[in-house]
C-alpha atoms as a PDB file:
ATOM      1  CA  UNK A   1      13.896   8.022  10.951  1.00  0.00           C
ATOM      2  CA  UNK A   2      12.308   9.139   7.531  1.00  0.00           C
ATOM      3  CA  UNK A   3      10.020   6.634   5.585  1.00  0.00           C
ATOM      4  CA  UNK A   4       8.613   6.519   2.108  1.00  0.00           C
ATOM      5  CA  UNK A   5       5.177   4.640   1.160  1.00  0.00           C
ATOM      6  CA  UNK A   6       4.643   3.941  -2.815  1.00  0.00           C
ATOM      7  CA  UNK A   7       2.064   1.548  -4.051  1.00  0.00           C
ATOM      8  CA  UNK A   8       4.132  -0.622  -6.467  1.00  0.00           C
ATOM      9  CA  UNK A   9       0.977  -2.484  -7.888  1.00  0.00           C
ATOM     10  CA  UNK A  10      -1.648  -5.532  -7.854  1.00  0.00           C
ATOM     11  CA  UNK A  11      -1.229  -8.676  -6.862  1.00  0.00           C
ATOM     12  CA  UNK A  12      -3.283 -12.211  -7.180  1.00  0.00           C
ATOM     13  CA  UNK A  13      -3.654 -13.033  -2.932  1.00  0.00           C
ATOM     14  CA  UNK A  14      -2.034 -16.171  -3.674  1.00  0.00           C
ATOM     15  CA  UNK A  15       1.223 -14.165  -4.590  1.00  0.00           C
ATOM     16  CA  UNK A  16       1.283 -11.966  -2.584  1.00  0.00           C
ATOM     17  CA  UNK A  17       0.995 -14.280   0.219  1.00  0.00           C
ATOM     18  CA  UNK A  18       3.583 -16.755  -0.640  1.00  0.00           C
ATOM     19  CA  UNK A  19       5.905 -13.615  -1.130  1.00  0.00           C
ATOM     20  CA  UNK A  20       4.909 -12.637   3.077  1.00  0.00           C
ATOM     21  CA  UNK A  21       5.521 -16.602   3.697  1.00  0.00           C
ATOM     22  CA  UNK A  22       9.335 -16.114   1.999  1.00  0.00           C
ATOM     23  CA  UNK A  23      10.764 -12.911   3.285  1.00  0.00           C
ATOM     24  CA  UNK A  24       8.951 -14.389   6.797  1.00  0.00           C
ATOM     25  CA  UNK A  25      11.353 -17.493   6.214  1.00  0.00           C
ATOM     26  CA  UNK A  26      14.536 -15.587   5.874  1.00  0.00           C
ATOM     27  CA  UNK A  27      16.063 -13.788   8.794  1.00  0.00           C
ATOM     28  CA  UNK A  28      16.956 -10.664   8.322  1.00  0.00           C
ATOM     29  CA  UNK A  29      16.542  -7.166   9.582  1.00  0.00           C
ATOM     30  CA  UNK A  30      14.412  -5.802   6.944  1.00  0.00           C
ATOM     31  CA  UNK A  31      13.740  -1.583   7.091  1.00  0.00           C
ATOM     32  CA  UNK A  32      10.835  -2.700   4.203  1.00  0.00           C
ATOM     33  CA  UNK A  33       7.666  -3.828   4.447  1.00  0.00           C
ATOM     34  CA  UNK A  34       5.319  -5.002   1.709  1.00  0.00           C
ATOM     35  CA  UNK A  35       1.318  -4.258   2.548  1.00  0.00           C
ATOM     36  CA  UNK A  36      -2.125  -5.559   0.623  1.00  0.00           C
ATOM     37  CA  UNK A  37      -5.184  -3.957   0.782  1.00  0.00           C
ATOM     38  CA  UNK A  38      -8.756  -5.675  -0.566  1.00  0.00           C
ATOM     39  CA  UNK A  39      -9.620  -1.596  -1.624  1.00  0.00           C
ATOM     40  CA  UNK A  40      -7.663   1.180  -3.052  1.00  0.00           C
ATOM     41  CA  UNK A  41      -8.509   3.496   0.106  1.00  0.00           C
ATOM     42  CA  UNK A  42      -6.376   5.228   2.507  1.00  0.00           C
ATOM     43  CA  UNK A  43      -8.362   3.126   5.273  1.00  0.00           C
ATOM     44  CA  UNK A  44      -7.487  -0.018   3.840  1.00  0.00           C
ATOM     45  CA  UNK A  45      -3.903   0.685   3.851  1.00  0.00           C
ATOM     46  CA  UNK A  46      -3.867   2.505   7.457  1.00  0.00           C
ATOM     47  CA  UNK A  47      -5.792  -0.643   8.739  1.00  0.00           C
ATOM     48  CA  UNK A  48      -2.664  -2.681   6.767  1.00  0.00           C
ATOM     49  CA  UNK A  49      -0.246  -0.786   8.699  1.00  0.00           C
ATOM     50  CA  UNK A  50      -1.065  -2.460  12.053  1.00  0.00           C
ATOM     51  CA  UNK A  51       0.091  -5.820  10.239  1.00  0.00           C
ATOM     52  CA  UNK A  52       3.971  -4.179  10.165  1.00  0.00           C
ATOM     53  CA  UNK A  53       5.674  -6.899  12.842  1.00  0.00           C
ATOM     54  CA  UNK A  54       6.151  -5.458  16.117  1.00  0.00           C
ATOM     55  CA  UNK A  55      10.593  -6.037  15.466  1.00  0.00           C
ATOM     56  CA  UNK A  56      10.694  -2.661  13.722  1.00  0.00           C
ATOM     57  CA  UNK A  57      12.244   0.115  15.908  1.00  0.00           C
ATOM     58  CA  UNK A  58       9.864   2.048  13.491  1.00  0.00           C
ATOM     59  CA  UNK A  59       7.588   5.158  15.038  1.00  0.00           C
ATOM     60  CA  UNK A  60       4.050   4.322  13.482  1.00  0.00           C
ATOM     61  CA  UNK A  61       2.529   7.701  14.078  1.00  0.00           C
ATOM     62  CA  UNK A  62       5.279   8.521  11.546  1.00  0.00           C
ATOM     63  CA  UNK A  63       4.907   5.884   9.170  1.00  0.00           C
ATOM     64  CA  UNK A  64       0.815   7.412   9.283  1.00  0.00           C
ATOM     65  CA  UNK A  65       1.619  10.419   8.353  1.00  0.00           C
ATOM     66  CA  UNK A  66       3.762   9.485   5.401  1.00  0.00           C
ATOM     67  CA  UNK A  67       1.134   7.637   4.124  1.00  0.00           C
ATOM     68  CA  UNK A  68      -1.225  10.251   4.838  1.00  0.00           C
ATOM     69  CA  UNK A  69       0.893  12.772   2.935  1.00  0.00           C
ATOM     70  CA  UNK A  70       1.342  10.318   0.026  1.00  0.00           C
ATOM     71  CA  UNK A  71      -2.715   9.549  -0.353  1.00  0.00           C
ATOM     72  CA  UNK A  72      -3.177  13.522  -0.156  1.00  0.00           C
ATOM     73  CA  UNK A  73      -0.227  14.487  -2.707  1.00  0.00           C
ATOM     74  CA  UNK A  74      -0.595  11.984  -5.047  1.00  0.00           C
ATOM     75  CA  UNK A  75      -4.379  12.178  -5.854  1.00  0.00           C
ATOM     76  CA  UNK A  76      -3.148  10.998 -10.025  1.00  0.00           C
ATOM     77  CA  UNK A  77      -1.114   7.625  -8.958  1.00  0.00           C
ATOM     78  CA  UNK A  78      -3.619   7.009  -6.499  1.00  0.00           C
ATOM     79  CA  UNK A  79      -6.475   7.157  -9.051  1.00  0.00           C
ATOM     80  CA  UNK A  80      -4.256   5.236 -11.495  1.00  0.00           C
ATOM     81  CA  UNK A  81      -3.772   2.653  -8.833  1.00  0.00           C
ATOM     82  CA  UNK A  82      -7.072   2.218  -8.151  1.00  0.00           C
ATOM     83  CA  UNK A  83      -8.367   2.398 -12.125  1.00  0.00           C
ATOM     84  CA  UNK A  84      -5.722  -0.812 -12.477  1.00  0.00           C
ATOM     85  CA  UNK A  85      -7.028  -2.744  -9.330  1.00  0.00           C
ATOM     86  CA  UNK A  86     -10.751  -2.332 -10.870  1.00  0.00           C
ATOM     87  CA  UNK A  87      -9.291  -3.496 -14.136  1.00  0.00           C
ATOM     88  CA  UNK A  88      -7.884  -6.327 -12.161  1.00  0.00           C
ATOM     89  CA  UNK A  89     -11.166  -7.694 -10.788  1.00  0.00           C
ATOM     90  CA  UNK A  90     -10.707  -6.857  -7.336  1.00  0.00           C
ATOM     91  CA  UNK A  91     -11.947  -9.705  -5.359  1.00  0.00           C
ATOM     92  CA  UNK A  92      -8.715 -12.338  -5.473  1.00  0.00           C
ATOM     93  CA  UNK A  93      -6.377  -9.268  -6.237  1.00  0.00           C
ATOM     94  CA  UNK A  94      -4.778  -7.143  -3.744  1.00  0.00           C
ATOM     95  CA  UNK A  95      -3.496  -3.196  -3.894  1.00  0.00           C
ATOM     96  CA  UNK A  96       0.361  -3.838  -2.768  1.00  0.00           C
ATOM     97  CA  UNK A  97       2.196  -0.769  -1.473  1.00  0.00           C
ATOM     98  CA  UNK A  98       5.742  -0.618   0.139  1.00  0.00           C
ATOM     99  CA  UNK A  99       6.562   1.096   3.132  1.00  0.00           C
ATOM    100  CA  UNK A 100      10.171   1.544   4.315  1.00  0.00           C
ATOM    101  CA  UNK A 101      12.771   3.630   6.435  1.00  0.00           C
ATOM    102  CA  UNK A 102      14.722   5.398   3.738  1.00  0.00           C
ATOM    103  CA  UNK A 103      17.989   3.531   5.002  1.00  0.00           C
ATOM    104  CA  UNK A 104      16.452   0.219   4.462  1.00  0.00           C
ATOM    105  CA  UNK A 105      15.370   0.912   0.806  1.00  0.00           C
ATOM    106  CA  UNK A 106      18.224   2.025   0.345  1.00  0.00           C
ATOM    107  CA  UNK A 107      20.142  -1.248   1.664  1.00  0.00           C
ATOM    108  CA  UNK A 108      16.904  -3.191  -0.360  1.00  0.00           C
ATOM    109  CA  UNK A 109      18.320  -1.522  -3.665  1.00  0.00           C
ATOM    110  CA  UNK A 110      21.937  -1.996  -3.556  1.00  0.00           C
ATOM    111  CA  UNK A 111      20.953  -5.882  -2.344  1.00  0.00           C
ATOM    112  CA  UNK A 112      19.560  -6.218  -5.772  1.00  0.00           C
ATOM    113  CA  UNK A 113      21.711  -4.493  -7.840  1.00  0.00           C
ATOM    114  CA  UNK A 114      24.956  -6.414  -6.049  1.00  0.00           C
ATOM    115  CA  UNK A 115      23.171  -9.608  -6.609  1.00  0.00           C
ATOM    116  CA  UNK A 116      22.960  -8.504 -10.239  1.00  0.00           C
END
């Protein structure tokens, strides 16, 4: 399976949680996953990563590494990222980042666009 990890932005907690407590509520079999982090570090969002429920046939060493390889090619949208969380105020904001199995973005996308 191939994966993809983007940090899509920042988030009040409050959001961001009530978004988890929705997508928790409907039952589906979801190939994306939505992540916070408190800092704009690669720690913070490995240490996010073991919050991914168990239901995923997903192969975390893999999801590691693209994350990895994101932090360590992306060095500008990380900075940008982490310039708009400081701008943000930090402390009731969170970093969100998607991961995903290509496939399920991919069903995620055409979702939207057919509910258009």
């Amino acid at each position: 399976m191939e994966y993809t990890f983007e940090i899509v932005g920042v988030s009040p907690i409050l959001y961001f949680f009530q978004h988890q407590q929705q997508v928790v509520q409907v039952p589906q079999c979801r190939g994306v996953e939505y992540l916070g982090a408190y800092k704009c570090t690669l720690d913070a969002f490995l240490k996010s990563i073991e919050t991914i429920p168990c239901k995923q046939d997903w192969n975390l060493e893999q999801v590691i590494d693209t994350v990895v390889s994101f932090w360590m090619r992306n060095s500008d949208t990380v900075q940008y990222w982490k310039s708009r969380f400081d701008d943000a105020g930090g402390k009731d904001n969170l970093l969100v980042a998607r991961v995903a199995d290509v496939n399920g973005l991919k069903a995620e996308f055409e979702a939207l666009l057919s509910d258009g």
